[in-house]
Protein backbone atom coordinates (compact mmCIF):
# COMPACT_ATOMS: atom_id res chain seq x y z
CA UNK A 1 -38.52 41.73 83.71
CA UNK A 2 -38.52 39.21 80.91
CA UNK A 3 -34.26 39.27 81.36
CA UNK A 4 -35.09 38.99 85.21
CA UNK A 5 -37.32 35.62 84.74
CA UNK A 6 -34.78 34.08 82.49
CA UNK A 7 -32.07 34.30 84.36
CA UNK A 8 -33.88 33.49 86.89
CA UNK A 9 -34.85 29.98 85.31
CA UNK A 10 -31.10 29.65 83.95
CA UNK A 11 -30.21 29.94 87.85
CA UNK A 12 -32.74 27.30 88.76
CA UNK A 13 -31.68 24.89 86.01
CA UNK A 14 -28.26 25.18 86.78
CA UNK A 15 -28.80 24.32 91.10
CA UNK A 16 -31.07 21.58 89.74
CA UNK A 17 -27.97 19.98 87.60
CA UNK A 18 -25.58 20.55 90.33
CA UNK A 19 -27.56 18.80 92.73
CA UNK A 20 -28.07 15.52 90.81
CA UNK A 21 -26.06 12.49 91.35
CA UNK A 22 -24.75 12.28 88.45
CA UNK A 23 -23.46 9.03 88.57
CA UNK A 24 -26.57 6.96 89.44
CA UNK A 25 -28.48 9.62 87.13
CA UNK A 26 -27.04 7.89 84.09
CA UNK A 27 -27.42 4.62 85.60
CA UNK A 28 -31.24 5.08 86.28
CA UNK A 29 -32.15 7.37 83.26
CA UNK A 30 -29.54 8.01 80.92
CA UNK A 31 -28.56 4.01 80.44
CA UNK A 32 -32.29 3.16 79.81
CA UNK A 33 -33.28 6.33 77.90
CA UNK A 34 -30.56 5.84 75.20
CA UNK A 35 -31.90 1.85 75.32
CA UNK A 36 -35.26 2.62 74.57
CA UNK A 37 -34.50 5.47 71.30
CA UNK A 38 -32.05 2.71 70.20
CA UNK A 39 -35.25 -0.12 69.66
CA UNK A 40 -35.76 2.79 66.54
CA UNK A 41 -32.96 0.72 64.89
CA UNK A 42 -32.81 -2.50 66.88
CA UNK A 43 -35.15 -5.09 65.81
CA UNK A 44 -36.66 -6.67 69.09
CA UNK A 45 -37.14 -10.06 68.82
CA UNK A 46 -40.17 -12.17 70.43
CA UNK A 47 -38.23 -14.12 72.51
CA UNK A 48 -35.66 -11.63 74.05
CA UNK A 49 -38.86 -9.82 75.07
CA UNK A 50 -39.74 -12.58 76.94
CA UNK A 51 -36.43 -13.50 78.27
CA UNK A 52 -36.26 -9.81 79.27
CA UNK A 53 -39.27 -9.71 81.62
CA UNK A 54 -38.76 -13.24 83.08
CA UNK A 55 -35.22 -11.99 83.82
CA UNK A 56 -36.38 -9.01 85.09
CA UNK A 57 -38.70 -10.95 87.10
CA UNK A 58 -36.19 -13.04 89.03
CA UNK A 59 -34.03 -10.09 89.70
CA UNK A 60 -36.58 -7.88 91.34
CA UNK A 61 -37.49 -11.50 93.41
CA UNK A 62 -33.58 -11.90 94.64
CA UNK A 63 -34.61 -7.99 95.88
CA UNK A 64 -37.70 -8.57 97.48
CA UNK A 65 -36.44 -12.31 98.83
CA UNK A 66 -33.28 -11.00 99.41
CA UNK A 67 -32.45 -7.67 100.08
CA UNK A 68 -35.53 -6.83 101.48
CA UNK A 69 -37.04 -9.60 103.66
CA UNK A 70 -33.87 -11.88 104.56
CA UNK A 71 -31.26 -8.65 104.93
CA UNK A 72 -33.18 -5.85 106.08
CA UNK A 73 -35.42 -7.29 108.39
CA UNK A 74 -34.08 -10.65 109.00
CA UNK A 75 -37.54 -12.49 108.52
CA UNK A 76 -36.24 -15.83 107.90
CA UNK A 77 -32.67 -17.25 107.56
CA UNK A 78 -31.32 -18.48 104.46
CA UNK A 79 -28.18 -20.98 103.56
CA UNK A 80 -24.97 -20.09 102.32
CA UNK A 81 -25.74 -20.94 98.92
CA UNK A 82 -29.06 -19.61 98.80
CA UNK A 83 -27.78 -16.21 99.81
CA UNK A 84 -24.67 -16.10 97.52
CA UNK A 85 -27.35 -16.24 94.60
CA UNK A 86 -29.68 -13.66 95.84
CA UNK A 87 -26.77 -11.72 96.61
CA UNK A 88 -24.77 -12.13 92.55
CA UNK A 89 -28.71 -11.76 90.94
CA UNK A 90 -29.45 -9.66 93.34
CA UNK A 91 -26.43 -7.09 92.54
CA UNK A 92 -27.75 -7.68 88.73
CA UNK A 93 -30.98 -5.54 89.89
CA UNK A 94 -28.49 -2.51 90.02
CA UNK A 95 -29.80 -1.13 93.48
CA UNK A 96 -26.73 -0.90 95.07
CA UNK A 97 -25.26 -3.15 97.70
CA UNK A 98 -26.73 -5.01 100.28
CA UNK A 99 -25.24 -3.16 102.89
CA UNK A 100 -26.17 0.35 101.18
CA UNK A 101 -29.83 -1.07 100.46
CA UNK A 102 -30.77 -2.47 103.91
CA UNK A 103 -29.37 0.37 105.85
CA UNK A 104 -31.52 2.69 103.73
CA UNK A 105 -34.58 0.64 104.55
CA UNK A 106 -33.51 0.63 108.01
CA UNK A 107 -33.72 4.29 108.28
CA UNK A 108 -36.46 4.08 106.29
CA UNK A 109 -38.57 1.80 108.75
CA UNK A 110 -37.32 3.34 111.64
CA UNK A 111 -37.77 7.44 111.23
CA UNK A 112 -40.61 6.65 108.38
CA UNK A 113 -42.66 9.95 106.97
CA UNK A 114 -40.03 12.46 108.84
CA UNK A 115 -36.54 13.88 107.49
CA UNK A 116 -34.25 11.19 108.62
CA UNK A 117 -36.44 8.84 106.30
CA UNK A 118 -34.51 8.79 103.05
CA UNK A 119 -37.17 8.07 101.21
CA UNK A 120 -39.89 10.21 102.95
CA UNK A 121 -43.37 10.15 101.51
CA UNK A 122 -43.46 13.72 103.15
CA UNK A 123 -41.26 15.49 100.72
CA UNK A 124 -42.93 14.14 97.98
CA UNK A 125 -43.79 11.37 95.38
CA UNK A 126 -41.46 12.59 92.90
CA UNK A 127 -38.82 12.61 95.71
CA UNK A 128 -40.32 8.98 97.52
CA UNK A 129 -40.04 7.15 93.90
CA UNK A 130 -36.61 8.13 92.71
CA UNK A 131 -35.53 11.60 93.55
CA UNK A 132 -33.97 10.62 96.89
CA UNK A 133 -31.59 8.47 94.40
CA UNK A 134 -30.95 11.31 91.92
CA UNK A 135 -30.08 13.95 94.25
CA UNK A 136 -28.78 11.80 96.56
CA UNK A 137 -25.56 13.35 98.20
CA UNK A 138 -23.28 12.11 100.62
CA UNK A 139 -22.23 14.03 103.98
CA UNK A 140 -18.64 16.00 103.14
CA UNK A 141 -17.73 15.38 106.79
CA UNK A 142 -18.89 11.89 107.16
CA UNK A 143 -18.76 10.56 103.66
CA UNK A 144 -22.37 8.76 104.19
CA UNK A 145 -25.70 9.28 103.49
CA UNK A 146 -27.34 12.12 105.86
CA UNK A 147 -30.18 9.56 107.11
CA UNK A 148 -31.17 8.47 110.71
CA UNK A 149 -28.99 6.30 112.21
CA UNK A 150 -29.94 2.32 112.34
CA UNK A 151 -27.69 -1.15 113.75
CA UNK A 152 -25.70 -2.31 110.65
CA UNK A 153 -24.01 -4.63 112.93
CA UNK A 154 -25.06 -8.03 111.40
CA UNK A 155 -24.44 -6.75 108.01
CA UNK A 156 -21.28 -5.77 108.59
CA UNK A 157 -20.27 -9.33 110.20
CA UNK A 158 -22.27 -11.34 107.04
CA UNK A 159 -19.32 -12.42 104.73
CA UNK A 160 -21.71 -12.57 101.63
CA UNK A 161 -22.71 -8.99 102.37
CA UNK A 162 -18.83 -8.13 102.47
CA UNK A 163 -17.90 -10.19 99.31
CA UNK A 164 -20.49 -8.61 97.69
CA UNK A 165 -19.83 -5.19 98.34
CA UNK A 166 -16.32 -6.04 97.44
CA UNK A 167 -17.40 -7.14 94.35
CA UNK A 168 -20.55 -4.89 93.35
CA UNK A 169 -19.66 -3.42 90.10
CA UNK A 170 -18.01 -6.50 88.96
CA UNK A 171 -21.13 -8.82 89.85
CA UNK A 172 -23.67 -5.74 88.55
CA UNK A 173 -21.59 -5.93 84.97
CA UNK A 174 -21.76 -9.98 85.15
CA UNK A 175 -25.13 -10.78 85.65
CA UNK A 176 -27.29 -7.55 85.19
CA UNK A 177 -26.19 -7.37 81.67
CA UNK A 178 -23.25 -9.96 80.16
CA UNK A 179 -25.58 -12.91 81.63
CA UNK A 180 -28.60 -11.34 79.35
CA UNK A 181 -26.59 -10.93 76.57
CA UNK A 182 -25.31 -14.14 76.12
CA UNK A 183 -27.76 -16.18 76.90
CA UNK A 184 -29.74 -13.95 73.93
CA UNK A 185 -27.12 -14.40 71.67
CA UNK A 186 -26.00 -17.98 72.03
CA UNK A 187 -29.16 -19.01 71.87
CA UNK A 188 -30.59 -17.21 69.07
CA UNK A 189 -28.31 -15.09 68.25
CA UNK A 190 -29.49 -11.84 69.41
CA UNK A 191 -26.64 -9.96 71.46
CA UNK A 192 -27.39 -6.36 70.63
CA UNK A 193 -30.88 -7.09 71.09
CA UNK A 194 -30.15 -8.97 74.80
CA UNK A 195 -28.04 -6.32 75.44
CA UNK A 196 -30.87 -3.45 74.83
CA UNK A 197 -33.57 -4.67 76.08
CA UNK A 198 -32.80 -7.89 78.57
CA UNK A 199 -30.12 -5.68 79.73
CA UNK A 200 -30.80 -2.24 79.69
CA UNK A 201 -34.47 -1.85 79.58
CA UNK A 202 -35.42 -5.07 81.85
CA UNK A 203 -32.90 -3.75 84.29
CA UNK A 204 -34.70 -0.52 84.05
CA UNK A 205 -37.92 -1.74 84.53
CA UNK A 206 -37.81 -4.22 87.68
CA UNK A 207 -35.74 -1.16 89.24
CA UNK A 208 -39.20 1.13 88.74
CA UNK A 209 -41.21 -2.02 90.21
CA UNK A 210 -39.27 -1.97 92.87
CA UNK A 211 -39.43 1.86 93.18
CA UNK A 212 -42.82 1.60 94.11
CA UNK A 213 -42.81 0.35 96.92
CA UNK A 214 -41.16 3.44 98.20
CA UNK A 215 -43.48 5.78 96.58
CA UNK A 216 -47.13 4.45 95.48
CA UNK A 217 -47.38 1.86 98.51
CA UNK A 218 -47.42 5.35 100.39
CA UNK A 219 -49.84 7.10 98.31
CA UNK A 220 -52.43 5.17 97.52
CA UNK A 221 -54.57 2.16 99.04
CA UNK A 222 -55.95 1.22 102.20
CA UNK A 223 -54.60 0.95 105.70
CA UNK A 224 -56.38 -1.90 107.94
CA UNK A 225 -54.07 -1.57 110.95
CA UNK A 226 -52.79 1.27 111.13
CA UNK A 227 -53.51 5.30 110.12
CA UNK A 228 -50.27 6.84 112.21
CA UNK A 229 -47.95 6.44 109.04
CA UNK A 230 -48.22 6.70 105.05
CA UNK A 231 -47.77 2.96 104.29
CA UNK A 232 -50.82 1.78 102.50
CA UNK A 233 -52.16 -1.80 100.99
CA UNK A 234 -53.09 -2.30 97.63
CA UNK A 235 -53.48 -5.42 95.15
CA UNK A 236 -52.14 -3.28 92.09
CA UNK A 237 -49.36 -2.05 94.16
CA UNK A 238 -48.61 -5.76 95.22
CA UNK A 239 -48.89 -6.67 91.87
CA UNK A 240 -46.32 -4.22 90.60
CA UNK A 241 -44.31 -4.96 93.46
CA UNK A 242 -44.18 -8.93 93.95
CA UNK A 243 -45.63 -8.82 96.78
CA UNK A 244 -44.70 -5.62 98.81
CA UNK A 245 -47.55 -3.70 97.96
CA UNK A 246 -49.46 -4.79 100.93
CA UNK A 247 -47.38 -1.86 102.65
CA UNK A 248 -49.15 -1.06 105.78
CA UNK A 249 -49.58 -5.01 106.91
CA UNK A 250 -45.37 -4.84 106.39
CA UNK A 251 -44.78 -1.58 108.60
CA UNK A 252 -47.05 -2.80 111.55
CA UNK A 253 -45.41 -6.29 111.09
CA UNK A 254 -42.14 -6.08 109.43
CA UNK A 255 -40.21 -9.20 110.56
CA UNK A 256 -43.27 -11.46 109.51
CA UNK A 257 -41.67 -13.14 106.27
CA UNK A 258 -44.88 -12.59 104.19
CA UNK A 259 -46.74 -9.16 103.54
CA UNK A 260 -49.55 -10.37 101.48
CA UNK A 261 -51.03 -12.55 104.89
CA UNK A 262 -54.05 -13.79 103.58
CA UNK A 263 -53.99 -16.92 101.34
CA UNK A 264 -55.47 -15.04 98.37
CA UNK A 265 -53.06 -11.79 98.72
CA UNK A 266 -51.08 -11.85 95.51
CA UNK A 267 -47.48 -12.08 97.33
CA UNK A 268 -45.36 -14.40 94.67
CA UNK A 269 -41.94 -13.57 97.52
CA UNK A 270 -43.50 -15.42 100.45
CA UNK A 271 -43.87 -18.40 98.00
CA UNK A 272 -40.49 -18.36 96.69
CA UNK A 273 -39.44 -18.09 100.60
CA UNK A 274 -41.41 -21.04 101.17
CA UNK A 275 -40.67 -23.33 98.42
CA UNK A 276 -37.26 -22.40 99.38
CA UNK A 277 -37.84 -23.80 103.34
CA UNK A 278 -39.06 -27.18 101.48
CA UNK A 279 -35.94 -27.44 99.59
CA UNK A 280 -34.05 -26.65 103.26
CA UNK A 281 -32.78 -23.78 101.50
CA UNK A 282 -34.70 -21.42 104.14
CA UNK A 283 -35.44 -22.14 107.73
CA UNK A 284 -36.90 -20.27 110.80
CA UNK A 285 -39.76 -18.71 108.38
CA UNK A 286 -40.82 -15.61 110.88
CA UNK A 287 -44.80 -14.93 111.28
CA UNK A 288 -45.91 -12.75 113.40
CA UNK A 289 -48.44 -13.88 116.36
CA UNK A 290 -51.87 -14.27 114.57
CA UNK A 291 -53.58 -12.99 117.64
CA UNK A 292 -51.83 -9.63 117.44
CA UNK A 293 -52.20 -9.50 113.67
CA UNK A 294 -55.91 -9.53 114.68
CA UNK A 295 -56.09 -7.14 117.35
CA UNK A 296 -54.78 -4.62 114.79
CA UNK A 297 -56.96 -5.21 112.24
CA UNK A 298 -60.14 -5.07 114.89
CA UNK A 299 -58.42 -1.71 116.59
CA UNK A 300 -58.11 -0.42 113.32
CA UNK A 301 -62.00 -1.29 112.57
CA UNK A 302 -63.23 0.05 115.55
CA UNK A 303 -61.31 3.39 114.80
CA UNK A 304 -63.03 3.63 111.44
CA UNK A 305 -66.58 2.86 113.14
CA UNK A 306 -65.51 5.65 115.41
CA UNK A 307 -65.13 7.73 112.57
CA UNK A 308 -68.04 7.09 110.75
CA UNK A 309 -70.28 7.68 114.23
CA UNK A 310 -69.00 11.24 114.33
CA UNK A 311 -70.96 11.77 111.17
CA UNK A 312 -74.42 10.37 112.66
CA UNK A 313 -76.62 12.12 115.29
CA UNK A 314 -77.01 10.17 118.24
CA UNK A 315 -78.85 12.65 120.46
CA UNK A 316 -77.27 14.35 123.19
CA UNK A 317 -75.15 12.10 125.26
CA UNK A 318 -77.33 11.24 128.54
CA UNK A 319 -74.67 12.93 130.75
CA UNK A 320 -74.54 16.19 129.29
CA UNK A 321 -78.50 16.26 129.15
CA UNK A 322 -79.63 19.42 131.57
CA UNK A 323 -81.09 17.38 135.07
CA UNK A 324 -85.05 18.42 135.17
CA UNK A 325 -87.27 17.72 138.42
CA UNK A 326 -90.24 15.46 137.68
CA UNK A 327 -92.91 18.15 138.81
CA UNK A 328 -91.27 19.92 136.08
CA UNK A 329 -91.31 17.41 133.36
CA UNK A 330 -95.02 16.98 134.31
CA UNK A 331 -96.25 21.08 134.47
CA UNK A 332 -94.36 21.36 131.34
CA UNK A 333 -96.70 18.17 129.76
CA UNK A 334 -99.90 19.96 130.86
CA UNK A 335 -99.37 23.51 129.44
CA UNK A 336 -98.92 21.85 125.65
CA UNK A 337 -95.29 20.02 125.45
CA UNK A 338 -95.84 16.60 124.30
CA UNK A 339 -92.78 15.38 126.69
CA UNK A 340 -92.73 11.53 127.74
CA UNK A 341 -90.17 9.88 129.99
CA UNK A 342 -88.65 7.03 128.92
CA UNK A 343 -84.81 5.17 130.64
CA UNK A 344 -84.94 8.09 132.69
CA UNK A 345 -84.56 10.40 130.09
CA UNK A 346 -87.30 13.28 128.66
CA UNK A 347 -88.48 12.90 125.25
CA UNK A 348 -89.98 15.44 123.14
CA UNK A 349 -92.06 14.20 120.85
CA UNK A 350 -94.27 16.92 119.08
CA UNK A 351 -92.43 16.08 115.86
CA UNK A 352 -93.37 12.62 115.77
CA UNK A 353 -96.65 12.71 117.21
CA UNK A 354 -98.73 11.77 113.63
CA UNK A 355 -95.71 9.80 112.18
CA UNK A 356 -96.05 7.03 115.07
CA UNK A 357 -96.80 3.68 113.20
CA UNK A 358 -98.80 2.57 116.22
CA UNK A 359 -100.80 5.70 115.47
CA UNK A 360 -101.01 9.27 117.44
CA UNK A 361 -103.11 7.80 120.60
CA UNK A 362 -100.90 5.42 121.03
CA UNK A 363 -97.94 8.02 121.63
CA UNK A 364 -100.38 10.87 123.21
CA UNK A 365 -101.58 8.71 125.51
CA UNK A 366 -98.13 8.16 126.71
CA UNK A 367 -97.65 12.18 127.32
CA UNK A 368 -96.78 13.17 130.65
CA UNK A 369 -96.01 9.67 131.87
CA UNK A 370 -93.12 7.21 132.07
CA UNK A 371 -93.45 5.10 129.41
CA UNK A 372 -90.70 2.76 129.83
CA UNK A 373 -92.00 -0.05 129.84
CA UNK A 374 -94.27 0.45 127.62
CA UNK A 375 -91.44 1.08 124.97
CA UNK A 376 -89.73 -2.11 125.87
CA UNK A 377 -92.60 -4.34 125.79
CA UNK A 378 -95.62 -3.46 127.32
CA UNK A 379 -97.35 -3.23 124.56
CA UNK A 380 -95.21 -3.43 121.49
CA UNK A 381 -90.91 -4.80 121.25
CA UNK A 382 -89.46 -1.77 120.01
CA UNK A 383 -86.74 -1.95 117.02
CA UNK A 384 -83.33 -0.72 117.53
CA UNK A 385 -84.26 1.55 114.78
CA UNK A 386 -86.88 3.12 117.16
CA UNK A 387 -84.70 3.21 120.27
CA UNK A 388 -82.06 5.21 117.73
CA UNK A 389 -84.48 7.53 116.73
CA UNK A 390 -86.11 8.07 119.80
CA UNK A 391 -82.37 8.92 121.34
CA UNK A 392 -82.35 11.84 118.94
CA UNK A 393 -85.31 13.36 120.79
CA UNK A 394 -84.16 13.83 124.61
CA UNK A 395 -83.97 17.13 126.05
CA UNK A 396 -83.58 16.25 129.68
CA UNK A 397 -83.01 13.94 132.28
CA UNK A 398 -85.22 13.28 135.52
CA UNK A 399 -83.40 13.99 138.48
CA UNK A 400 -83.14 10.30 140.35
CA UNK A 401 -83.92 11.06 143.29
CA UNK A 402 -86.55 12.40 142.37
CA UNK A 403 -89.85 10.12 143.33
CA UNK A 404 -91.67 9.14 140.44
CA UNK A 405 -94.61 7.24 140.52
C-alpha cells in the first residue's frame, strides 16, 4: 500500500512538472528565488533599497497607466511619446507584451468567473494569483492561449504595441534590469547589489502587486454595485495595487479612467493620468455618467436592505392574511379573543394586553372594535415602532364589503 501511495505521489509530482511553463516559471520564481538566497552574501545597501521600490513603483504605474487603463480598456488616450514610455518601462515590469496582456484582460473582463476567464477566481486563488501564468499552455492547433475570444483589432493597428512586441525581450533586458543596475552602480557603485535587488527582487515584487488584482480584488472586500461577479473593493487591496483594488467599481465601470471614484479613494494611477492631461500628455480622460454610477450604488443598497428584511418579521403580508367576515371578528371578541381591527386588518392582542404603555384599559377597551383611528390619533400618535410591532400581530383581514359600523 505504502509502494502504491508513493508511486502514486511520484506520478502526481511528475504531471505537476510537466504541466508548468517552464519558461515563465523561472522568470516568476526561479529568477527571484535565487535573488533573494543570494542577499546571504550580497550586502544590500540603503539606498539601492530605496531605488529598488521607487523603481518598482513606476513600473507597476506604466502597468496600471498603461497596460491596463489606456490599452485594455481604452479609458483615455495618450500621445506618442507618452505611450512609447509606458510601453519601454512598461515591458521592464516583465508581464509580457501589450498585446499578450490586454487580450488576457479582455477575456478576462468579458467571460469573468467562468472557464474562458484566464484568470478565473472560480478555479481558485492559487490559480487567480499566478497559476494561470505557471501552467499556462498554449493551444497545439492554434498556437494561442485557450481563452474566450475578445477584438484585438486596435492593438493590432497601434504601432507602439507592434514595436514593442517586436522588441519585448530586448526592452524587458534594457530597462527591467541593465537600467537598475547602472544607475546603482554609477552612482554608488553598487552593480551586483542593483542587479539583485533593483533588478531581480523589485521586478519580482511590483509583478506580485500587480498579481493581486487578479486574485485578492476577487476574494476579499466589499461590492457596492454589484453581487453578480467576484470583483470586490478594498483600500488594502488598492493600496497594494495602485489603485486597482477598488475592483468591483472597475468591472461595473471599466472604461471610466479612475477606479478609486471618490476623492479620498487611495488611486495614485488616476493622478498620474491626470497630471499627465495637464501636461497635454493625456486627453479625452473617460468618466463614466455620475448619474449611473449612482443608480448602482443605490440598486446595490436597496438589494442589501432587501436582504437584511428577510431576516426581520414583518407579520404576514396583508394579502396572504385569511379574509374573515366582521360578524366573525366580533363573535370571536365576545367568547374571550382579545381581537381589535385596525387598517382593515385583525389584531390579536392577548400577548400584549398588560405590556401596553397606555395601560391594559386603554387596549381592552379597544377589543372588539375598529380602532383605527384611535391608533392614528384619536387619542395618542402612534410610533413607527408601534405600527411595526403591531404588524406582527394580524391574523386576518375583514372582508370589505363587509359593513362595518
Amino acid at each position: 500500500m505504502n509502494h502504491t501511495l508513493s508511486t502514486t505521489s511520484k506520478s502526481s509530482v511528475v504531471t505537476i512538472l510537466r504541466s508548468l511553463n517552464w519558461p515563465k516559471t523561472i522568470f516568476l520564481v526561479g529568477i527571484p528565488l535565487a535573488a533573494t538566497i543570494s542577499l546571504h552574501w550580497i550586502p544590500l545597501r540603503k539606498e539601492t533599497f530605496w531605488v529598488g521600490l521607487a523603481y518598482a513603483y513606476i513600473r507597476a504605474l506604466t502597468v496600471t497607466a498603461g497596460y491596463h487603463r489606456l490599452w485594455a480598456h481604452r479609458s483615455y488616450l495618450a500621445s506618442t511619446p507618452l505611450k512609447i514610455i509606458f510601453a519601454i518601462i512598461g515591458a521592464g515590469a516583465g508581464q509580457d507584451t501589450i498585446k499578450k496582456w490586454c487580450r488576457d484582460h479582455r477575456a478576462h473582463h468579458r467571460y469573468v468567473d467562468t472557464d474562458k476567464d484566464p484568470y478565473s477566481m472560480s478555479k481558485g486563488f492559487f490559480h487567480a494569483h499566478i497559476g494561470w501564468v505557471l501552467f499556462e499552455q498554449s493551444d497545439p492547433v492554434r498556437g494561442v492561449l485557450a481563452t474566450g475570444r475578445v477584438d484585438i483589432s486596435d492593438l493590432r493597428s497601434d504601432p507602439v504595441v507592434i514595436w514593442q512586441r517586436k522588441y519585448y525581450l530586448i526592452l524587458l533586458f534594457l530597462a527591467g534590469y541593465l537600467a537598475p543596475t547602472l544607475y546603482c552602480g554609477l552612482l554608488y557603485d553598487d552593480y551586483l547589489g542593483g542587479f539583485v535587488f533593483a533588478g531581480c527582487i523589485a521586478t519580482a515584487l511590483q509583478q506580485q502587486g500587480t498579481f493581486c488584482v487578479n486574485s485578492v480584488a476577487h476574494w476579499y472586500g466589499s461590492q457596492p454595485y454589484s453581487t453578480d461577479k467576484t470583483p470586490k473593493d478594498h483600500p488594502l487591496t488598492g493600496l497594494l495595487t495602485l489603485g486597482e483594488g477598488y475592483h468591483n467599481f472597475h468591472h461595473e465601470f471599466p472604461i471610466d479612467y479612475r477606479n478609486g471614484v471618490r476623492w479620498h479613494d487611495f488611486d495614485p494611477t488616476k493622478w498620474v493620468i491626470w497630471l499627465c492631461a495637464q501636461f497635454g500628455l493625456a486627453t479625452n480622460l473617460r468618466r463614466f455618467p455620475q448619474n449611473e454610477i449612482e443608480k448602482g450604488r443605490i440598486q446595490r443598497r436597496r438589494e442589501k436592505l432587501d436582504e437584511e428584511s428577510e431576516k426581520v418579521d414583518w407579520g404576514v403580508p396583508l394579502e396572504e392574511l385569511p379574509v374573515m367576515e366582521w360578524e366573525e371578528f366580533q363573535q370571536q371578541a365576545r367568547t374571550g379573543c382579545n381581537l381589535i381591527v385596525i387598517r382593515g386588518a385583525v389584531h390579536d392582542v392577548s400577548a400584549f394586553v398588560t405590556e401596553h404603555p397606555g395601560g391594559a384599559a386603554m387596549i381592552t377597551g379597544a377589543i372588539g372594535k375598529d380602532a383605527t383611528e384611535m391608533f392614528e390619533g384619536g387619542v395618542y400618535g402612534h410610533s413607527n415602532a408601534a405600527s411595526n410591532l403591531l404588524d406582527t400581530m394580524r391574523i386576518a383581514a375583514i372582508k370589505k364589503e363587509a359593513n362595518v359600523e
